[in-house]
N, C-alpha and C. Protein backbone atom coordinates (compact mmCIF):
# COMPACT_ATOMS: atom_id res chain seq x y z
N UNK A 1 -9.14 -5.07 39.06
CA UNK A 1 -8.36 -4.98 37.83
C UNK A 1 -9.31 -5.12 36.64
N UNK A 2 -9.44 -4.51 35.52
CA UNK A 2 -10.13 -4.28 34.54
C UNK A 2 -9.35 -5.56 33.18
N UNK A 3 -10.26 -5.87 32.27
CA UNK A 3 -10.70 -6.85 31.70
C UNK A 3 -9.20 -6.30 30.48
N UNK A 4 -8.71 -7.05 30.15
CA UNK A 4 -7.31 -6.72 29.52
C UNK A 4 -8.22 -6.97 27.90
N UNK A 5 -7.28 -6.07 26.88
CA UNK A 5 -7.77 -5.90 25.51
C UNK A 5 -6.97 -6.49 24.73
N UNK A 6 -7.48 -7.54 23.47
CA UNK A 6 -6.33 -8.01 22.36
C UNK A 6 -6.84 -7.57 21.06
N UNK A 7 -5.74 -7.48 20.47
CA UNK A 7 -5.86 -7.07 19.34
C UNK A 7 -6.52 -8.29 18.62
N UNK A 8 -7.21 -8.53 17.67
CA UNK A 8 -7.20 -9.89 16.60
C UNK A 8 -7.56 -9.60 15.10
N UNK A 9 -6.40 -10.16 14.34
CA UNK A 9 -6.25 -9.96 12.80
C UNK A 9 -6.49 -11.22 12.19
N UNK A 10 -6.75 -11.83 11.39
CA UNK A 10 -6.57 -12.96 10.78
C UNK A 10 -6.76 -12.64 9.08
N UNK A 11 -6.00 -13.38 8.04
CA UNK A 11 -5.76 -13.24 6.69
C UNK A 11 -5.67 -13.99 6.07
N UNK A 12 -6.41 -14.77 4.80
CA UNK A 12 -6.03 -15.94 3.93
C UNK A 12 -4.43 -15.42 3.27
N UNK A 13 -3.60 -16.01 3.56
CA UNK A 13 -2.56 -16.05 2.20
C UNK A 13 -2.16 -16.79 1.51
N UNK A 14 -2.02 -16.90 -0.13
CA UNK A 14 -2.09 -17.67 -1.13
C UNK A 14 -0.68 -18.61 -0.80
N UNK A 15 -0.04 -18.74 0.50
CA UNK A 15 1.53 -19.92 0.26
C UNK A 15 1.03 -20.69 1.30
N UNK A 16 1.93 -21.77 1.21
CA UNK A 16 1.60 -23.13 2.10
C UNK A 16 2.18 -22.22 3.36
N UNK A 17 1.68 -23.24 4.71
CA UNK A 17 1.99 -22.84 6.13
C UNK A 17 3.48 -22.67 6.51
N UNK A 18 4.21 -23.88 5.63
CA UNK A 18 5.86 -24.25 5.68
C UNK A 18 6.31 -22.85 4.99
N UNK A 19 5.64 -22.26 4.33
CA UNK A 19 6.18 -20.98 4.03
C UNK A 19 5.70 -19.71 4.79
N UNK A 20 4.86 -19.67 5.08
CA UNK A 20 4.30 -18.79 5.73
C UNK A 20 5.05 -18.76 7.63
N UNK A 21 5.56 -20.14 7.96
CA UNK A 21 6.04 -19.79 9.21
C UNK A 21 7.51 -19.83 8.56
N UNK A 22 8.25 -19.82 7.78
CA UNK A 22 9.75 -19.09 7.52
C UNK A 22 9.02 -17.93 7.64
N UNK A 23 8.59 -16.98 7.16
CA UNK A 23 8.37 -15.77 7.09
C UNK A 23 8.05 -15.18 8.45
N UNK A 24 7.53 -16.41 9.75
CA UNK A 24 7.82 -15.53 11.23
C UNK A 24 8.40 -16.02 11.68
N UNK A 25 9.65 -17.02 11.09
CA UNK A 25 10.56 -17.57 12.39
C UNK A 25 11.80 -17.60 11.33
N UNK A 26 12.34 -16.76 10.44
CA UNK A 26 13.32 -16.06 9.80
C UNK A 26 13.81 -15.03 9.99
N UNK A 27 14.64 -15.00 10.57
CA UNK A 27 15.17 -13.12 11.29
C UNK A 27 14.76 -12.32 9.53
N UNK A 28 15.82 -12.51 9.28
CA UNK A 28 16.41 -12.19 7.96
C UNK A 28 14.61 -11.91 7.10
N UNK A 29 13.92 -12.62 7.01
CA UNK A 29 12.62 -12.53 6.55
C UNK A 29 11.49 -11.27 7.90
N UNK A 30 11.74 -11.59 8.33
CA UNK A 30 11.12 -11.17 9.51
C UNK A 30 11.48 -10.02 9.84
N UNK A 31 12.72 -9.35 9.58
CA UNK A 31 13.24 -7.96 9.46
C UNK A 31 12.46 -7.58 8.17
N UNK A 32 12.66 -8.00 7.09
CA UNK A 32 11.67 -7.23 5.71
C UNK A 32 10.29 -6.50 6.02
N UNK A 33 9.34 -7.71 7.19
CA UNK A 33 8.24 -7.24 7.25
C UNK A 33 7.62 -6.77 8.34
N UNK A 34 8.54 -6.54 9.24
CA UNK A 34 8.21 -6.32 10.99
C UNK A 34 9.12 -5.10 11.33
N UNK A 35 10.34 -6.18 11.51
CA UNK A 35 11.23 -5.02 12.31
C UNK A 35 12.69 -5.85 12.42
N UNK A 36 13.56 -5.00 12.29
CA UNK A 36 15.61 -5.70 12.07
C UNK A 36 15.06 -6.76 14.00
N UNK A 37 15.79 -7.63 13.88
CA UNK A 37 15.39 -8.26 15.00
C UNK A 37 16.99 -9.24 14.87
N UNK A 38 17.10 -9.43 16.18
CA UNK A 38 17.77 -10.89 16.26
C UNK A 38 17.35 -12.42 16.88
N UNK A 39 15.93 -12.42 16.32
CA UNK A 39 15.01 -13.52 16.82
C UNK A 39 15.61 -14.51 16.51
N UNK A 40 15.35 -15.88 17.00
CA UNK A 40 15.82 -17.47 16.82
C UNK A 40 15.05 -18.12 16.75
N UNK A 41 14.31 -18.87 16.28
CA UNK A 41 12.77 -20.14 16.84
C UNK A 41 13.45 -20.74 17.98
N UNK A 42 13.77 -20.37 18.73
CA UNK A 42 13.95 -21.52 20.19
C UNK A 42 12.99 -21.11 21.09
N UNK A 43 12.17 -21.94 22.09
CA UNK A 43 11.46 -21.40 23.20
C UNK A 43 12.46 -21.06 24.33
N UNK A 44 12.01 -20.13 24.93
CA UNK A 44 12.80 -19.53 25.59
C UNK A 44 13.86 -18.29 25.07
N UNK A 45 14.26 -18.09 23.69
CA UNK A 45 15.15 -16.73 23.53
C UNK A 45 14.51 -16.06 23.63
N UNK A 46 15.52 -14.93 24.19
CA UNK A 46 14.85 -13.64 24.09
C UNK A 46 15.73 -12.67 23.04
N UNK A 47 14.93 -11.67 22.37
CA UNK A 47 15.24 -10.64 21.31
C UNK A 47 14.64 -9.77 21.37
N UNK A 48 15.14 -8.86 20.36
CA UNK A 48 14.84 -7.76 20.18
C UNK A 48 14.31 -7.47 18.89
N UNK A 49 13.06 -6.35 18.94
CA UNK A 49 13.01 -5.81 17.63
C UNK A 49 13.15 -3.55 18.07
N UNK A 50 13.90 -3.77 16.90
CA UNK A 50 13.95 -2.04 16.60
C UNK A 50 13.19 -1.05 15.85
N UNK A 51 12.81 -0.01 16.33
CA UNK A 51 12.16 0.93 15.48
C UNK A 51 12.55 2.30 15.82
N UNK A 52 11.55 2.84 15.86
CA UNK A 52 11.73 4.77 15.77
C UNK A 52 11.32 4.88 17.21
N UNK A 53 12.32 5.47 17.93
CA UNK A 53 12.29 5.89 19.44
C UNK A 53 10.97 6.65 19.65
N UNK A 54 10.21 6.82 20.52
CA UNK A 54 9.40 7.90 21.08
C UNK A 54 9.14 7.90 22.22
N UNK A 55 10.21 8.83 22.27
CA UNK A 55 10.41 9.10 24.25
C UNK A 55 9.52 9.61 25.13
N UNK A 56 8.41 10.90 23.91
CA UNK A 56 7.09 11.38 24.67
C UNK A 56 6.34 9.92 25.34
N UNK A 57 6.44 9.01 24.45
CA UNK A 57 5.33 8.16 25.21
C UNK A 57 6.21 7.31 26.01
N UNK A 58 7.38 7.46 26.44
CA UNK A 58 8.44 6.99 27.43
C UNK A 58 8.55 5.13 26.14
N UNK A 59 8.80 5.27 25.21
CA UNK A 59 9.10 4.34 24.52
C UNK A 59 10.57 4.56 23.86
N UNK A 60 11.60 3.55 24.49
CA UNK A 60 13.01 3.95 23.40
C UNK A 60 13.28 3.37 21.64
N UNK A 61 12.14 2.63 21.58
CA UNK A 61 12.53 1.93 20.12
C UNK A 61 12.61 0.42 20.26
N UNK A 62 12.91 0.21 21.42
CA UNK A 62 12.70 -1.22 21.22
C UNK A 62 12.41 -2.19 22.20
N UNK A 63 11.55 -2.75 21.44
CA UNK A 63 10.75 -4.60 22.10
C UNK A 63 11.65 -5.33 21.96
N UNK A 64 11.37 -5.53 23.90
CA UNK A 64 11.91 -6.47 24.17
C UNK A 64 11.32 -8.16 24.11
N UNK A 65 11.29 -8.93 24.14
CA UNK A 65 10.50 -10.34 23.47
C UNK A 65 11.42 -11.62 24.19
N UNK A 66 10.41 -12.35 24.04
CA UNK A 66 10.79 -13.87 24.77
C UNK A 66 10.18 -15.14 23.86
N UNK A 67 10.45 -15.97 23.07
CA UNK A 67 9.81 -17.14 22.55
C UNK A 67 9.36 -17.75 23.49
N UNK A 68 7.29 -17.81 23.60
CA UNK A 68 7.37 -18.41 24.49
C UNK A 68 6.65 -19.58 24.33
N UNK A 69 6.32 -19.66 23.16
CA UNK A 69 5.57 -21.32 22.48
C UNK A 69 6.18 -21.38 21.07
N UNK A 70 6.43 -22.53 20.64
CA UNK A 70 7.20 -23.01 19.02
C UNK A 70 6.52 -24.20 18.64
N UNK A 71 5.37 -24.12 17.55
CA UNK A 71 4.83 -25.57 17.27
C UNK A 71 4.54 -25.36 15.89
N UNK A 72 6.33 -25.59 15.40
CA UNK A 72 6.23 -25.55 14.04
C UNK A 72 5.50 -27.05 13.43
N UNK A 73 4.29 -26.23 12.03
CA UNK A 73 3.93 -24.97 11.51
C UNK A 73 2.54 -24.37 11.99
N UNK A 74 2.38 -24.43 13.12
CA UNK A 74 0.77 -24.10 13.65
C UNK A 74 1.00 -23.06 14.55
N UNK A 75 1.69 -22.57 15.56
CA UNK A 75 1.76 -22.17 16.34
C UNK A 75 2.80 -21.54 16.78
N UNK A 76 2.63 -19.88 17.54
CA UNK A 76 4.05 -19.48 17.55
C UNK A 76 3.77 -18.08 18.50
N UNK A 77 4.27 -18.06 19.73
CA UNK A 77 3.71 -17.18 20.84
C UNK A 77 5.15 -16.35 21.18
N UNK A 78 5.14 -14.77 21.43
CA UNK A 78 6.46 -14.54 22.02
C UNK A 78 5.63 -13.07 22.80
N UNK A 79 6.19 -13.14 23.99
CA UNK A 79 6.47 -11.71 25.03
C UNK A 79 6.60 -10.43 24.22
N UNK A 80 5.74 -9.93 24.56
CA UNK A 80 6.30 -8.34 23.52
C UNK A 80 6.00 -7.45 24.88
N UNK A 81 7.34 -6.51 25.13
CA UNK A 81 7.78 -5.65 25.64
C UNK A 81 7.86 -4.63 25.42
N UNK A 82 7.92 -3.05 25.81
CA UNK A 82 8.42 -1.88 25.35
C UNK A 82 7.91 -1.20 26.18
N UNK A 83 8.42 0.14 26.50
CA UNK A 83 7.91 1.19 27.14
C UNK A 83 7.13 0.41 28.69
N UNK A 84 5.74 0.77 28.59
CA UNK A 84 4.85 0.28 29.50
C UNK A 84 3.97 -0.89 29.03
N UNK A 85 4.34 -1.67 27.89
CA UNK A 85 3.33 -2.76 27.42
C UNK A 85 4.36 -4.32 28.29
N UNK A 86 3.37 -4.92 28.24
CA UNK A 86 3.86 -6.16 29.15
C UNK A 86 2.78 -7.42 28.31
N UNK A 87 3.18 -7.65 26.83
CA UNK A 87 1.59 -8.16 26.02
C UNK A 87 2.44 -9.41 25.37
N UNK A 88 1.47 -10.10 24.59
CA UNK A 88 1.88 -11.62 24.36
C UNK A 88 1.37 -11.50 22.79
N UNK A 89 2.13 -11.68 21.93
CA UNK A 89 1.72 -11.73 20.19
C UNK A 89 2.08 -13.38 19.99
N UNK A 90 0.85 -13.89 19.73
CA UNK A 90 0.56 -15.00 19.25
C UNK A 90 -0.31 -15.69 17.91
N UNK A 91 1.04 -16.30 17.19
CA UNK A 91 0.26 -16.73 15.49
C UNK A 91 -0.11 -17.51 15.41
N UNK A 92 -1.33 -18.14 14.78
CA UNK A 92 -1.68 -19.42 14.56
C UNK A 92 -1.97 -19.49 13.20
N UNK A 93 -1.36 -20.68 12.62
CA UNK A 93 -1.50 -20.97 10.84
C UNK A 93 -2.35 -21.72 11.02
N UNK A 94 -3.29 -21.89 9.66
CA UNK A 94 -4.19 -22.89 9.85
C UNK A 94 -4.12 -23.34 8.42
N UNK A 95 -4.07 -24.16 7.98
CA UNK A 95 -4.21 -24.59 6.50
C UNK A 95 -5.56 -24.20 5.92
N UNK A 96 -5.46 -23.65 4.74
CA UNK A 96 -7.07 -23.26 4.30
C UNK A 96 -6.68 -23.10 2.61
N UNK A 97 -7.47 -24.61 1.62
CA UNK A 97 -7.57 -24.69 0.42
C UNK A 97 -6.08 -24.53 0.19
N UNK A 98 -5.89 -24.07 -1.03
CA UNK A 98 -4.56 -24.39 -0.95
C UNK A 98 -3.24 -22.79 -0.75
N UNK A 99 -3.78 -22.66 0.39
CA UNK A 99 -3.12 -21.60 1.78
C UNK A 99 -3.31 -22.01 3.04
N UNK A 100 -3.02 -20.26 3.39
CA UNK A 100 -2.61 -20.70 5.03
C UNK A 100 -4.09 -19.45 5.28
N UNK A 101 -4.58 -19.68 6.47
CA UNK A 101 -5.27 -18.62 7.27
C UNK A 101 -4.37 -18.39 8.89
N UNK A 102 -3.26 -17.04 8.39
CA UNK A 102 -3.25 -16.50 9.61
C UNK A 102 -4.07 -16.12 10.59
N UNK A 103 -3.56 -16.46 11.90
CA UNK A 103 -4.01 -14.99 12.97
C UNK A 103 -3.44 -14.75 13.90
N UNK A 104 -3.14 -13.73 14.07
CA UNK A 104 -2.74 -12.74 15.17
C UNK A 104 -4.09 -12.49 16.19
N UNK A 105 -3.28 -12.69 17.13
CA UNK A 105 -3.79 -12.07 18.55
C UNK A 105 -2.55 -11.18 19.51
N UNK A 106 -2.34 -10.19 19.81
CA UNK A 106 -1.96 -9.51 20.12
C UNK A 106 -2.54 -9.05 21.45
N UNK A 107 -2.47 -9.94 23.01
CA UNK A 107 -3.04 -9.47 23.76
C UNK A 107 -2.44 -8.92 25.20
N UNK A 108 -2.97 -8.97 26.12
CA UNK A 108 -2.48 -8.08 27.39
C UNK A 108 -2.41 -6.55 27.31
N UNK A 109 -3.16 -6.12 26.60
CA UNK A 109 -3.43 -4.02 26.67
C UNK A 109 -4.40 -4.23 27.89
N UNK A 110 -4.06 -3.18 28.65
CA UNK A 110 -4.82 -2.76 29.78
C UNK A 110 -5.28 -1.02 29.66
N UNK A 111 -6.88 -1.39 29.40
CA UNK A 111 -7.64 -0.19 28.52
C UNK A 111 -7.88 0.78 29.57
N UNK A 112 -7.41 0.66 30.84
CA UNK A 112 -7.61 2.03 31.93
C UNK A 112 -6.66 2.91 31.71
N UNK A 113 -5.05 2.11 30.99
CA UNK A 113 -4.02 2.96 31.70
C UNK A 113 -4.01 3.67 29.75
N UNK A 114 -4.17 5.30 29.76
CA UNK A 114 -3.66 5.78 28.88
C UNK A 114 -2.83 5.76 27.63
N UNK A 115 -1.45 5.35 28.03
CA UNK A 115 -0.76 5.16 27.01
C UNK A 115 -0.57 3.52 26.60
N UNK A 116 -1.15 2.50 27.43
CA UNK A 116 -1.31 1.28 26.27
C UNK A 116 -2.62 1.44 25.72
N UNK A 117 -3.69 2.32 26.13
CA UNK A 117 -4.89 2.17 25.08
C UNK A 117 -4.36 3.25 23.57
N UNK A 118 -3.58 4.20 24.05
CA UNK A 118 -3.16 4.97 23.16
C UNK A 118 -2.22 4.11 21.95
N UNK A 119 -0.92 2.97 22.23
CA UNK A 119 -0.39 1.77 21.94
C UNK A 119 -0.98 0.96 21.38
N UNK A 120 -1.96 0.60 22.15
CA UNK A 120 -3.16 -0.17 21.15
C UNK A 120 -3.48 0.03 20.19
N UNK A 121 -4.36 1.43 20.11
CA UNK A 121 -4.87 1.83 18.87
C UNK A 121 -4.18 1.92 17.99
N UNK A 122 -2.58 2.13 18.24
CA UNK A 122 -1.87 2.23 17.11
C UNK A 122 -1.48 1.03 16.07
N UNK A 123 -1.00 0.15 17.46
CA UNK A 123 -0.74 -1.17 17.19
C UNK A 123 -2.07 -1.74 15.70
N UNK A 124 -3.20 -1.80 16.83
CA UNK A 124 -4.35 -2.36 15.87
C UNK A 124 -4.38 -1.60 14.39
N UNK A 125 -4.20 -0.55 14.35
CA UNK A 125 -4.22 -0.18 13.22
C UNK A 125 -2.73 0.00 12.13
N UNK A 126 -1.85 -0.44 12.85
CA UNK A 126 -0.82 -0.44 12.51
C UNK A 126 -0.66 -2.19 11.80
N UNK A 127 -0.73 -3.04 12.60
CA UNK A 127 -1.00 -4.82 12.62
C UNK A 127 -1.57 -4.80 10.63
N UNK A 128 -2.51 -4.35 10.93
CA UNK A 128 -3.81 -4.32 9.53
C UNK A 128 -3.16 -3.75 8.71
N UNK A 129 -2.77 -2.11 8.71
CA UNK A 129 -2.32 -1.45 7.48
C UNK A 129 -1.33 -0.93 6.98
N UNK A 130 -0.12 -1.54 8.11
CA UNK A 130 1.13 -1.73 7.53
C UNK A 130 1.53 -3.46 6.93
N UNK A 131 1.72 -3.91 8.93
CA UNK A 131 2.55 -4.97 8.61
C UNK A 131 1.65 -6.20 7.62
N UNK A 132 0.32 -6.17 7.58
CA UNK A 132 -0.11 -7.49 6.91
C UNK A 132 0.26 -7.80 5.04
N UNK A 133 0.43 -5.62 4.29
CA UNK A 133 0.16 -5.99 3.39
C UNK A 133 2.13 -6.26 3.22
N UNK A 134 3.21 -6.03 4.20
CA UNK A 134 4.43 -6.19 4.05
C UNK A 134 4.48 -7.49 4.28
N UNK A 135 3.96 -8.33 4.89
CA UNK A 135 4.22 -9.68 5.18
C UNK A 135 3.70 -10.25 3.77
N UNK A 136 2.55 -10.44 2.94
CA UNK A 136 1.82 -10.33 1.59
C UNK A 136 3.12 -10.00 0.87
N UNK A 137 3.77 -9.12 0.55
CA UNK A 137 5.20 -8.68 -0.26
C UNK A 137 6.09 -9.53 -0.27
N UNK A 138 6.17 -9.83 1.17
CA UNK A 138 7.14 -10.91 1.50
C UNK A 138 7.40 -11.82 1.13
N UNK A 139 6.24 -12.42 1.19
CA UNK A 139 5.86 -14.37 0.83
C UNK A 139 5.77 -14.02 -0.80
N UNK A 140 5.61 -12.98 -1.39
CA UNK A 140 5.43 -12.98 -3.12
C UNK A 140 6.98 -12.89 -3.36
N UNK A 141 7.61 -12.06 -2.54
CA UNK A 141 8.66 -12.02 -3.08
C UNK A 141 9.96 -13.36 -2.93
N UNK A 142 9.46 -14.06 -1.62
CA UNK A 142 10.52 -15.42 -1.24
C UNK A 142 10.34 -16.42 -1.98
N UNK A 143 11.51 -17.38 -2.17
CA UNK A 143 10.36 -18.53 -3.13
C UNK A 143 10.69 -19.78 -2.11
């Protein structure tokens, strides 16, 4: 079995951590900058997030997900599902001056099989140059 691939992002943002984890454990917030979801902070739910179907790559639109670590405000792990991905998106806040330093790790891609390296690449470049500067919008816009 070949050496599995993660994504990793990390970002200073100018709000405290207590704000920065409403913004990933707020459906309602968390739809603005991700995806409509019916997430909960409990370990153990499972949810959903929705998007744009693409059936070529045998994907219907939506991740399926599991909370599978909650250590509010440091820590925050859930199952990400879809199509053929079977991967684990995990945040860690860190306090830094007077912010937070996200990061994302986004891991379990398995770089032999085609369409999660194809997933990947999207993901990774998707992570960076969509969702980070919508999450940034977010926290400017919540108070």
């Amino acid at each position: 079995m070949s050496e599995r691939a993660s994504i990793a992002v990390d970002q200073f943002l100018a709000h405290s951590p207590a704000k920065v984890w409403r913004a990933l454990t707020d459906s309602d917030l968390l739809a603005r900058w991700l995806m409509p979801n019916d997430f909960r902070p409990v370990p153990g739910h499972r949810f959903t997030f929705r998007t744009i179907p693409r059936p070529g790559q045998g994907f219907d639109g939506v991740v399926h997900c599991e909370v599978l670590e909650l250590d509010e405000p440091r820590r925050l792990r859930w199952a990400w599902q879809g199509g053929r991905l079977d991967t684990v998106v995990t945040w860690t806040l860190v306090p830094e001056g007077r912010g937070t330093r996200l990061f994302l790790e986004h891991s379990g891609f398995d770089p032999e099989d085609p369409v999660q390296w194809r997933t990947f690449t999207l993901l990774d470049g998707g992570w960076r140059s969509h969702v980070w500067p919508r999450l940034a919008e977010t926290l400017a816009a919540c108070s």
